[in-house]
PDB file of N, CA and C in Angstrom:
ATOM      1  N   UNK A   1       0.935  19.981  -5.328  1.00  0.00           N
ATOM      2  CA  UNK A   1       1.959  19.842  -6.349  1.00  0.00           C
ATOM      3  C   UNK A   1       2.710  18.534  -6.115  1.00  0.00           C
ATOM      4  N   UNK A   2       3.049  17.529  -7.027  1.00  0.00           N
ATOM      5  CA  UNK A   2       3.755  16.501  -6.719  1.00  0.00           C
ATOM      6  C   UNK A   2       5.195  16.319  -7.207  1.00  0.00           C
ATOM      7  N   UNK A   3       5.816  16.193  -6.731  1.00  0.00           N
ATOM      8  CA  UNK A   3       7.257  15.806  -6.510  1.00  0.00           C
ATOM      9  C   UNK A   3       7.652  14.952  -7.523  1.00  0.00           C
ATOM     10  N   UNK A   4       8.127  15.165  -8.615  1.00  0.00           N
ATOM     11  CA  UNK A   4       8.920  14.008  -9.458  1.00  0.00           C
ATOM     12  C   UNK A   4      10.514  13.391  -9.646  1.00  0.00           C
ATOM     13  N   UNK A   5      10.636  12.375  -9.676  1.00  0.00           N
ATOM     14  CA  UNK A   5      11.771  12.312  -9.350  1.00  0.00           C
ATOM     15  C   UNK A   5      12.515  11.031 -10.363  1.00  0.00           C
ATOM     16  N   UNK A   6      13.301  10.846 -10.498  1.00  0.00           N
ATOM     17  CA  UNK A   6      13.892  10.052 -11.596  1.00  0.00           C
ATOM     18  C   UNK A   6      14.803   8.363 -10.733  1.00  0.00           C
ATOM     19  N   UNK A   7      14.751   7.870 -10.602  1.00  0.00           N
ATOM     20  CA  UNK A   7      15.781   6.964 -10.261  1.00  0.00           C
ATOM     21  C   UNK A   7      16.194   5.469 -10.688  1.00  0.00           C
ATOM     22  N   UNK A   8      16.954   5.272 -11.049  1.00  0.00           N
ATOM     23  CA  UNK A   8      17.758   4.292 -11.651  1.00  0.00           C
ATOM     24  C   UNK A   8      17.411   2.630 -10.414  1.00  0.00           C
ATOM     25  N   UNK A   9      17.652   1.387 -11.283  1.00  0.00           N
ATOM     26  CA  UNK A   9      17.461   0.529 -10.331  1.00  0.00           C
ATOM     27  C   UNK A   9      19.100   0.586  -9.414  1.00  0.00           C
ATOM     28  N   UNK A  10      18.297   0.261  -7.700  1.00  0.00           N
ATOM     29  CA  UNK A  10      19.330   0.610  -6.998  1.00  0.00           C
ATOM     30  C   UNK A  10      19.208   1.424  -5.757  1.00  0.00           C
ATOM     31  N   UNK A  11      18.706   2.535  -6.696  1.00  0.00           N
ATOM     32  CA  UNK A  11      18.842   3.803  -6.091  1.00  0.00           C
ATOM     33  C   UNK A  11      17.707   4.192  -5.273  1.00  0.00           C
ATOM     34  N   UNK A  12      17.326   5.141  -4.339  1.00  0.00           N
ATOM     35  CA  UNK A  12      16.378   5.214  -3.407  1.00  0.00           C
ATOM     36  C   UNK A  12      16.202   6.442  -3.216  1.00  0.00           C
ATOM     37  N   UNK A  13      14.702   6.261  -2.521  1.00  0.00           N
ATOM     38  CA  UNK A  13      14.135   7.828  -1.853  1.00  0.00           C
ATOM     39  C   UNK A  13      13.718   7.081  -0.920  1.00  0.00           C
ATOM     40  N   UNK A  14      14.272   8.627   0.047  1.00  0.00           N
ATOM     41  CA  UNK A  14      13.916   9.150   1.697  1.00  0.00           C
ATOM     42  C   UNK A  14      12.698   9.481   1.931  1.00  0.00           C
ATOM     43  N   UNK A  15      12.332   9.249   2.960  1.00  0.00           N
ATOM     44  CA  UNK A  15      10.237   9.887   2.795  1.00  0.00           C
ATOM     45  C   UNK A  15      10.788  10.036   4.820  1.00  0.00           C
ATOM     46  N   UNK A  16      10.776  11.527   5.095  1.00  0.00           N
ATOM     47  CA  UNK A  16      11.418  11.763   6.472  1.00  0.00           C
ATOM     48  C   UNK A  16      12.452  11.319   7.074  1.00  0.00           C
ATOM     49  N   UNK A  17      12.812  10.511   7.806  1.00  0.00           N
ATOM     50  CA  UNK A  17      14.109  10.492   8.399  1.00  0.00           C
ATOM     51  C   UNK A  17      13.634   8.632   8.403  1.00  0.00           C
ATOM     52  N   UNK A  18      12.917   8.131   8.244  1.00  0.00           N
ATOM     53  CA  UNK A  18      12.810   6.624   8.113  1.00  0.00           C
ATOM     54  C   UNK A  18      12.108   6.215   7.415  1.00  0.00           C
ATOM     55  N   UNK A  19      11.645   6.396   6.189  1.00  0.00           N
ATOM     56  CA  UNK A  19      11.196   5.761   5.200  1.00  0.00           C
ATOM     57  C   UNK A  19      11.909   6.000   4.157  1.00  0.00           C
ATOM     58  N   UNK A  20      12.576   4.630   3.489  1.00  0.00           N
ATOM     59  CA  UNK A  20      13.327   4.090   2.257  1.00  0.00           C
ATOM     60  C   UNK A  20      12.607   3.557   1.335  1.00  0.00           C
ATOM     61  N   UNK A  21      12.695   3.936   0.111  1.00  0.00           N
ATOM     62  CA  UNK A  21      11.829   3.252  -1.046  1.00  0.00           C
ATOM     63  C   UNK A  21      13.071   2.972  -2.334  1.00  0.00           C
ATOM     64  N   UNK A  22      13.257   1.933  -2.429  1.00  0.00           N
ATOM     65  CA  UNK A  22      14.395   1.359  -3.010  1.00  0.00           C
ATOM     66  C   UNK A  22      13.504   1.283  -4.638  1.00  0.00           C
ATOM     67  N   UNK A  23      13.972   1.248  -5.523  1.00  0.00           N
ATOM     68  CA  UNK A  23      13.584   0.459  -6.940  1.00  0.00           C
ATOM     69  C   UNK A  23      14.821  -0.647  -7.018  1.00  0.00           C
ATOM     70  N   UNK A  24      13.739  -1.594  -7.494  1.00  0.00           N
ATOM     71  CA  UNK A  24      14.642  -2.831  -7.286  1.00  0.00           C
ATOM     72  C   UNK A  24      14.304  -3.388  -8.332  1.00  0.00           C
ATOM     73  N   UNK A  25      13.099  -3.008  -9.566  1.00  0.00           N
ATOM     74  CA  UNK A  25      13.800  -3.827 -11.065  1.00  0.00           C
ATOM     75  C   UNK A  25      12.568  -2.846 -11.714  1.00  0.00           C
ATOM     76  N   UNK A  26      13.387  -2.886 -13.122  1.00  0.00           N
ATOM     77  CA  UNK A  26      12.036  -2.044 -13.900  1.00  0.00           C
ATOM     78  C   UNK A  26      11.530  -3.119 -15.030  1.00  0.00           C
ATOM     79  N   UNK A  27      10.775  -3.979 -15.583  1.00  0.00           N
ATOM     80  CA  UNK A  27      10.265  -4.406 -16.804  1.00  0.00           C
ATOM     81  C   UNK A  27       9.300  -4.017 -17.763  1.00  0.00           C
ATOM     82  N   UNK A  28       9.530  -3.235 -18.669  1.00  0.00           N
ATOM     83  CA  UNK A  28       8.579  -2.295 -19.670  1.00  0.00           C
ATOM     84  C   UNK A  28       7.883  -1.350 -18.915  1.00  0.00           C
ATOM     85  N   UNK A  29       6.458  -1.706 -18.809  1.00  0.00           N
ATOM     86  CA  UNK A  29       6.406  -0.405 -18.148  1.00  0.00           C
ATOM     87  C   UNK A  29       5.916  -1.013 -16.410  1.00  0.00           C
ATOM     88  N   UNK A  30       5.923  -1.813 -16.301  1.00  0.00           N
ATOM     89  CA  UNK A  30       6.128  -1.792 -14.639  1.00  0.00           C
ATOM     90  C   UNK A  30       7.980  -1.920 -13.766  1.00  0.00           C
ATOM     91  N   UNK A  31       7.550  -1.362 -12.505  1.00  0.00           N
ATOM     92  CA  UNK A  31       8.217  -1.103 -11.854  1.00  0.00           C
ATOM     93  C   UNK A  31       8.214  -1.465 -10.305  1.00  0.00           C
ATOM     94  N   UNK A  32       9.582  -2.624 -10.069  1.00  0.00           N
ATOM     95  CA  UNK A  32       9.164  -3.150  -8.620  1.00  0.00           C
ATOM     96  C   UNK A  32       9.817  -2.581  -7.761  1.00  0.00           C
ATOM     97  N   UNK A  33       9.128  -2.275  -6.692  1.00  0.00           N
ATOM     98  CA  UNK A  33       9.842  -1.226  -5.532  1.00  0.00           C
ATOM     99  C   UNK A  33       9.836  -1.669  -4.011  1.00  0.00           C
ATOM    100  N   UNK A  34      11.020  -1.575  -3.278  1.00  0.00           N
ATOM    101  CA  UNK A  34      11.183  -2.093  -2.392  1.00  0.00           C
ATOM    102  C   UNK A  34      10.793  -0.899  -0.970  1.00  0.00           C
ATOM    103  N   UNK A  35      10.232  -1.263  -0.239  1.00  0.00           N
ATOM    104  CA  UNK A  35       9.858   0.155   1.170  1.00  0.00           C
ATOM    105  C   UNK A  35      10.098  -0.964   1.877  1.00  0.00           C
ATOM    106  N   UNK A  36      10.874   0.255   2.914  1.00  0.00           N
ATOM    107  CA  UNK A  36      11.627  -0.212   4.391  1.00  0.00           C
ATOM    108  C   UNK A  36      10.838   0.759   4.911  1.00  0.00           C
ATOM    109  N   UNK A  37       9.938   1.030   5.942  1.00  0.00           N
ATOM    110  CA  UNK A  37       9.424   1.894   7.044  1.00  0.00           C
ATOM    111  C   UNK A  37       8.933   1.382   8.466  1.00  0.00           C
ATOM    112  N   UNK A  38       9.146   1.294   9.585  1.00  0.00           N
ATOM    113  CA  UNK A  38       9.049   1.651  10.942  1.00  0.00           C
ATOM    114  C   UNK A  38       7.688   0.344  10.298  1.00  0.00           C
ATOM    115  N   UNK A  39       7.334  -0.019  11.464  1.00  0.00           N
ATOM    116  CA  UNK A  39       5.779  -1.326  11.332  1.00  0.00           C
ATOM    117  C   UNK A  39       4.655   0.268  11.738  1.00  0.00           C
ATOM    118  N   UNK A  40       5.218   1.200  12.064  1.00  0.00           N
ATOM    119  CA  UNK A  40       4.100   1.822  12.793  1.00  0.00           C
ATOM    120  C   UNK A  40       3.432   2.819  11.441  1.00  0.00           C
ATOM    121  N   UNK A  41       4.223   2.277  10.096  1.00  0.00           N
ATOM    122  CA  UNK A  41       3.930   3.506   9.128  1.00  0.00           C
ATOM    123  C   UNK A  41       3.064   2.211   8.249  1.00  0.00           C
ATOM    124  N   UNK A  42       1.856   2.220   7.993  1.00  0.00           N
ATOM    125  CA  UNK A  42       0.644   1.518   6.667  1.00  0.00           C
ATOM    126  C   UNK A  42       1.532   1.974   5.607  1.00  0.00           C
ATOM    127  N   UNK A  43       1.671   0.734   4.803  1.00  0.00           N
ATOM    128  CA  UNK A  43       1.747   1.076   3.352  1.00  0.00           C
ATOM    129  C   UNK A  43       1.432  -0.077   2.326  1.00  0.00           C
ATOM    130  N   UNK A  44       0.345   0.597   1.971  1.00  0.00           N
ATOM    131  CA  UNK A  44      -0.343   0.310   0.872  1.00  0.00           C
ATOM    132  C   UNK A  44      -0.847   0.470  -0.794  1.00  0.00           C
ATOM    133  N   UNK A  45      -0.822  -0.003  -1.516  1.00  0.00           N
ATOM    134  CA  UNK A  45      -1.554  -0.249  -3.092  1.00  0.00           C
ATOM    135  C   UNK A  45      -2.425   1.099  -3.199  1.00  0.00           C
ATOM    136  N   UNK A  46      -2.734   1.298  -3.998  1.00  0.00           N
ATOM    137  CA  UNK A  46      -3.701   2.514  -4.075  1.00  0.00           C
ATOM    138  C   UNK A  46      -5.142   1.832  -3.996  1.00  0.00           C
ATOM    139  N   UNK A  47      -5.579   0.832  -4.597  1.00  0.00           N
ATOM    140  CA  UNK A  47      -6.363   0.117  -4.769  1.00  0.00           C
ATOM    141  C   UNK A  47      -7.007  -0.180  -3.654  1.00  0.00           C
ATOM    142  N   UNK A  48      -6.359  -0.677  -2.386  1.00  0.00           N
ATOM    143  CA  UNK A  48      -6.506  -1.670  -1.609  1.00  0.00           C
ATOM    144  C   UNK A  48      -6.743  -0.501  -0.404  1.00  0.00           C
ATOM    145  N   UNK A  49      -5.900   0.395  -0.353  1.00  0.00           N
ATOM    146  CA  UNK A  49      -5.996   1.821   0.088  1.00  0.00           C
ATOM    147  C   UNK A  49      -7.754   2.228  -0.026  1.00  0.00           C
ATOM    148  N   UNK A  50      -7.860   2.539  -0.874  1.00  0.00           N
ATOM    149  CA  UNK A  50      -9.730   2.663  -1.285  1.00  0.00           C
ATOM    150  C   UNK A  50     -10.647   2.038  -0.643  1.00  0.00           C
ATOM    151  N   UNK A  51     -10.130   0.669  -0.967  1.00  0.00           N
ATOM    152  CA  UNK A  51     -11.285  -0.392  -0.439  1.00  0.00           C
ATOM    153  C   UNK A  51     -10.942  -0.260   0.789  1.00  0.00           C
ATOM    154  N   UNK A  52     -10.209   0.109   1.682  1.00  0.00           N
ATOM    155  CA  UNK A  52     -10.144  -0.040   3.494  1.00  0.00           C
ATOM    156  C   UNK A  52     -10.761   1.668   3.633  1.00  0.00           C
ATOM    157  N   UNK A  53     -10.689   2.216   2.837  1.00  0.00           N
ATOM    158  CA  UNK A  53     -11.688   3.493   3.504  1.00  0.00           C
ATOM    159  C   UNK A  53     -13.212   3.655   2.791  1.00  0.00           C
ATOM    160  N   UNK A  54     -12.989   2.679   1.979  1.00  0.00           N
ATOM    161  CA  UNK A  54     -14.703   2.888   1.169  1.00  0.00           C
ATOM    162  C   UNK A  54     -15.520   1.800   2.292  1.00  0.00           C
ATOM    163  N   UNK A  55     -14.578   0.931   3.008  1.00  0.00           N
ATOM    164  CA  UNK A  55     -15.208  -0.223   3.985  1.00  0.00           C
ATOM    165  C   UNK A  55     -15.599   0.552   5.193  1.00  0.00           C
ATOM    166  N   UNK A  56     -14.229   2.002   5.708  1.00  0.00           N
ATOM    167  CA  UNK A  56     -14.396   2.449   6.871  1.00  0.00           C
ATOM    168  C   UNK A  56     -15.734   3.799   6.400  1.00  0.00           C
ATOM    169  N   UNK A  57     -15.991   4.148   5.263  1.00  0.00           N
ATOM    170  CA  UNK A  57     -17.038   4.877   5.398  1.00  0.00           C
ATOM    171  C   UNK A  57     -18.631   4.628   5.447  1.00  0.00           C
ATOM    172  N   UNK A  58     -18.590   3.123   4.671  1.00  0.00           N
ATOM    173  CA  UNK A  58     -19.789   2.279   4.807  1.00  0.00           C
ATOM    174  C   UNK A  58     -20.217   1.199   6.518  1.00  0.00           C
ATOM    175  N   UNK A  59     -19.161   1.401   7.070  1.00  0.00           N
ATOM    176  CA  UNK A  59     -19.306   1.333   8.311  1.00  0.00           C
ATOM    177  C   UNK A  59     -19.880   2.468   9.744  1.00  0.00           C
ATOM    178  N   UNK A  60     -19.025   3.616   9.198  1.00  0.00           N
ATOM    179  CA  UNK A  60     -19.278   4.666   9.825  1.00  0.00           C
ATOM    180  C   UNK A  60     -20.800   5.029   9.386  1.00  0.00           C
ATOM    181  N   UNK A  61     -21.501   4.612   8.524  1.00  0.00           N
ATOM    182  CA  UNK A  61     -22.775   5.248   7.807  1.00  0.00           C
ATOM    183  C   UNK A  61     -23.867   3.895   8.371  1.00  0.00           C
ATOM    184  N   UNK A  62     -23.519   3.088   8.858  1.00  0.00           N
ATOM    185  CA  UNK A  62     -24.000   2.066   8.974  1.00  0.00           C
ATOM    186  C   UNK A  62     -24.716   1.318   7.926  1.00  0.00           C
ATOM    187  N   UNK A  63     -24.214   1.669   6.484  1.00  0.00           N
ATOM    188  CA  UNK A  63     -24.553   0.501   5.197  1.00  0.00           C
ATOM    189  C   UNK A  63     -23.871  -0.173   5.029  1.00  0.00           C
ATOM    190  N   UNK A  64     -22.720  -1.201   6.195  1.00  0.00           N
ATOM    191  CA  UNK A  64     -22.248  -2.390   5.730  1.00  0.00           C
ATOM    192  C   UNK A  64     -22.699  -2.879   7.000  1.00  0.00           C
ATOM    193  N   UNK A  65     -23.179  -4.018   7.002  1.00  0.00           N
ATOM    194  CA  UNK A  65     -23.316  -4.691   8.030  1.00  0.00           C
ATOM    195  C   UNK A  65     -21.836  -5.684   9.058  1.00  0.00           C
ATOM    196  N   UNK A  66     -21.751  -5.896  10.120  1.00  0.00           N
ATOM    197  CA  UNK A  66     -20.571  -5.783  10.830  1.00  0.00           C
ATOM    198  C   UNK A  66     -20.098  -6.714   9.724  1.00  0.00           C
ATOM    199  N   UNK A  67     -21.009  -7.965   9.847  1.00  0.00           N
ATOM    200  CA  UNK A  67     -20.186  -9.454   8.936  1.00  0.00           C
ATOM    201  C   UNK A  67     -19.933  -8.860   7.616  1.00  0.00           C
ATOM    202  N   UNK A  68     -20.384  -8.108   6.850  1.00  0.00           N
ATOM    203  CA  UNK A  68     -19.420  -7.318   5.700  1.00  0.00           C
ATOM    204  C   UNK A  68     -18.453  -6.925   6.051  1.00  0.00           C
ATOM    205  N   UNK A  69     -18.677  -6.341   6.407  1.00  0.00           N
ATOM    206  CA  UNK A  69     -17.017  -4.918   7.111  1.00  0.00           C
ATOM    207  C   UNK A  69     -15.994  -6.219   7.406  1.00  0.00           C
ATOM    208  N   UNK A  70     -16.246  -7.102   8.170  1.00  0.00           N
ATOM    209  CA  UNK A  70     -15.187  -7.823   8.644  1.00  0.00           C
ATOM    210  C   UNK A  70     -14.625  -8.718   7.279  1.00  0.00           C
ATOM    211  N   UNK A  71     -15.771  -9.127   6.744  1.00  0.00           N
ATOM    212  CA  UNK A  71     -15.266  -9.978   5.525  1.00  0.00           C
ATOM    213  C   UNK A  71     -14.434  -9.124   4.577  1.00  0.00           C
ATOM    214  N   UNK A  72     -14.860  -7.594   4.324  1.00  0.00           N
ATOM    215  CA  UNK A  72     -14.170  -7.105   3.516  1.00  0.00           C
ATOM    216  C   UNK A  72     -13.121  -6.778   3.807  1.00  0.00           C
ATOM    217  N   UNK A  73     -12.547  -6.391   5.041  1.00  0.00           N
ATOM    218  CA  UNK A  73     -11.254  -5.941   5.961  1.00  0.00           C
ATOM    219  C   UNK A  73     -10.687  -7.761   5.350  1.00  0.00           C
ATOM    220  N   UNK A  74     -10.710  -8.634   6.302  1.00  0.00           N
ATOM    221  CA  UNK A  74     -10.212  -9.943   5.955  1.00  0.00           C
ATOM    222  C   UNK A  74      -9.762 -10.112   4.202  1.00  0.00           C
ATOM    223  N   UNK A  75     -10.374  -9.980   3.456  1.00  0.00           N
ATOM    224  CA  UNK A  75     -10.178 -10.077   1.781  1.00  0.00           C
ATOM    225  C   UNK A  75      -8.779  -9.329   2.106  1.00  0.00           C
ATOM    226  N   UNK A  76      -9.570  -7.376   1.918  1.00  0.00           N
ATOM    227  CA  UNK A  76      -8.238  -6.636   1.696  1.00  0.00           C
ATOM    228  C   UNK A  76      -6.663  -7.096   2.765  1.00  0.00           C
ATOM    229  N   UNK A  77      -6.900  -7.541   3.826  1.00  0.00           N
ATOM    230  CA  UNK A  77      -5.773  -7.816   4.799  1.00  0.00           C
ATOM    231  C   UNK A  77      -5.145  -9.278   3.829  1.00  0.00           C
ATOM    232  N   UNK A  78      -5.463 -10.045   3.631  1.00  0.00           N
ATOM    233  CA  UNK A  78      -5.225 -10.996   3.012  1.00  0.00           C
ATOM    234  C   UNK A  78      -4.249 -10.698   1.312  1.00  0.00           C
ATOM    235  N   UNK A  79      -5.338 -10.295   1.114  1.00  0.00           N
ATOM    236  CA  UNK A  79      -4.556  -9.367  -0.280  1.00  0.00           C
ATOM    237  C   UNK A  79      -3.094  -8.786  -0.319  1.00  0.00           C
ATOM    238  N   UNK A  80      -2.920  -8.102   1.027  1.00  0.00           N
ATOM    239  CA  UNK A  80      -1.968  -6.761   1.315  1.00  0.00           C
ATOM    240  C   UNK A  80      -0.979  -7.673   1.592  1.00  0.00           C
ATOM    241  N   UNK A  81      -1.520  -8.819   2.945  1.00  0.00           N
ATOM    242  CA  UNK A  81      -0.392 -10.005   2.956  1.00  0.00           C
ATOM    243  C   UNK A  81       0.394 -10.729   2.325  1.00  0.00           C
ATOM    244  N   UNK A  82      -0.408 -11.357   0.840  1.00  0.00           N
ATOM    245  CA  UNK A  82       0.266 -12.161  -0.212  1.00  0.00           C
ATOM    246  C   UNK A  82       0.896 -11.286  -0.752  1.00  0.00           C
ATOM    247  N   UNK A  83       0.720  -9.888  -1.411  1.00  0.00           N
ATOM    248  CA  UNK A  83       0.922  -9.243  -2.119  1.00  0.00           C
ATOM    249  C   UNK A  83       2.489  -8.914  -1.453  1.00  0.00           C
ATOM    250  N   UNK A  84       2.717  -8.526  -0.077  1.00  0.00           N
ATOM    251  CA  UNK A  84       3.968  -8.102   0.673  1.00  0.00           C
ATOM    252  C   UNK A  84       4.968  -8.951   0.340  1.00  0.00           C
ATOM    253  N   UNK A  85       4.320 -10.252   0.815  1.00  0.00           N
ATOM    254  CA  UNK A  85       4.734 -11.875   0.896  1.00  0.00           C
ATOM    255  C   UNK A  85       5.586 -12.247  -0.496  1.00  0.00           C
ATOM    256  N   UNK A  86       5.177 -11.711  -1.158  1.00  0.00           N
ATOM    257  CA  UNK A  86       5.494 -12.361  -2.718  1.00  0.00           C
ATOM    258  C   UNK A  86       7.082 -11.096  -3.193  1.00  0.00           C
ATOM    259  N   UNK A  87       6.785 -10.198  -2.854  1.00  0.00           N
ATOM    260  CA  UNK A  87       7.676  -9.421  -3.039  1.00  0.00           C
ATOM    261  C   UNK A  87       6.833  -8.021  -4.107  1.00  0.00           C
TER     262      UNK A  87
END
């Protein structure tokens, strides 16, 4: 069941006792959101999320070869970076 919740720019949700997820501007229909969590908590895109476990299952199966896996980890890490980077 998922949790819905309403919030105004500003305003924030708790995710346990240290994760903050701020909304920090809305324009039509996107919405930019700010997360504060611990370095020890991943947070990621849904997208990008996929591709690091569709990489870790084609690894585990041995149908990516290492120099894939690494190139594709490198892309998505790169991605996750600018993407943080930029706001």
């Amino acid at each position: 069941m998922m949790l819905v919740l309403s919030r105004k720019i500003g305003e924030k949700i708790v995710i346990g006792n240290d994760v903050f997820i701020t909304v920090l501007e809305v324009r039509g229909d996107n919405v930019k959101l700010g997360m504060d969590a611990p370095k020890h908590i991943s947070i990621h895109r849904e997208e990008i999320y996929q591709e690091i476990i569709s990489a870790n299952q084609q690894a585990r199966s041995g149908s990516l070869p290492s120099q894939r896996l690494d190139e594709t980890l490198s892309q998505a890490s790169k991605l996750f970076l600018s993407k943080k980077n930029k706001g």
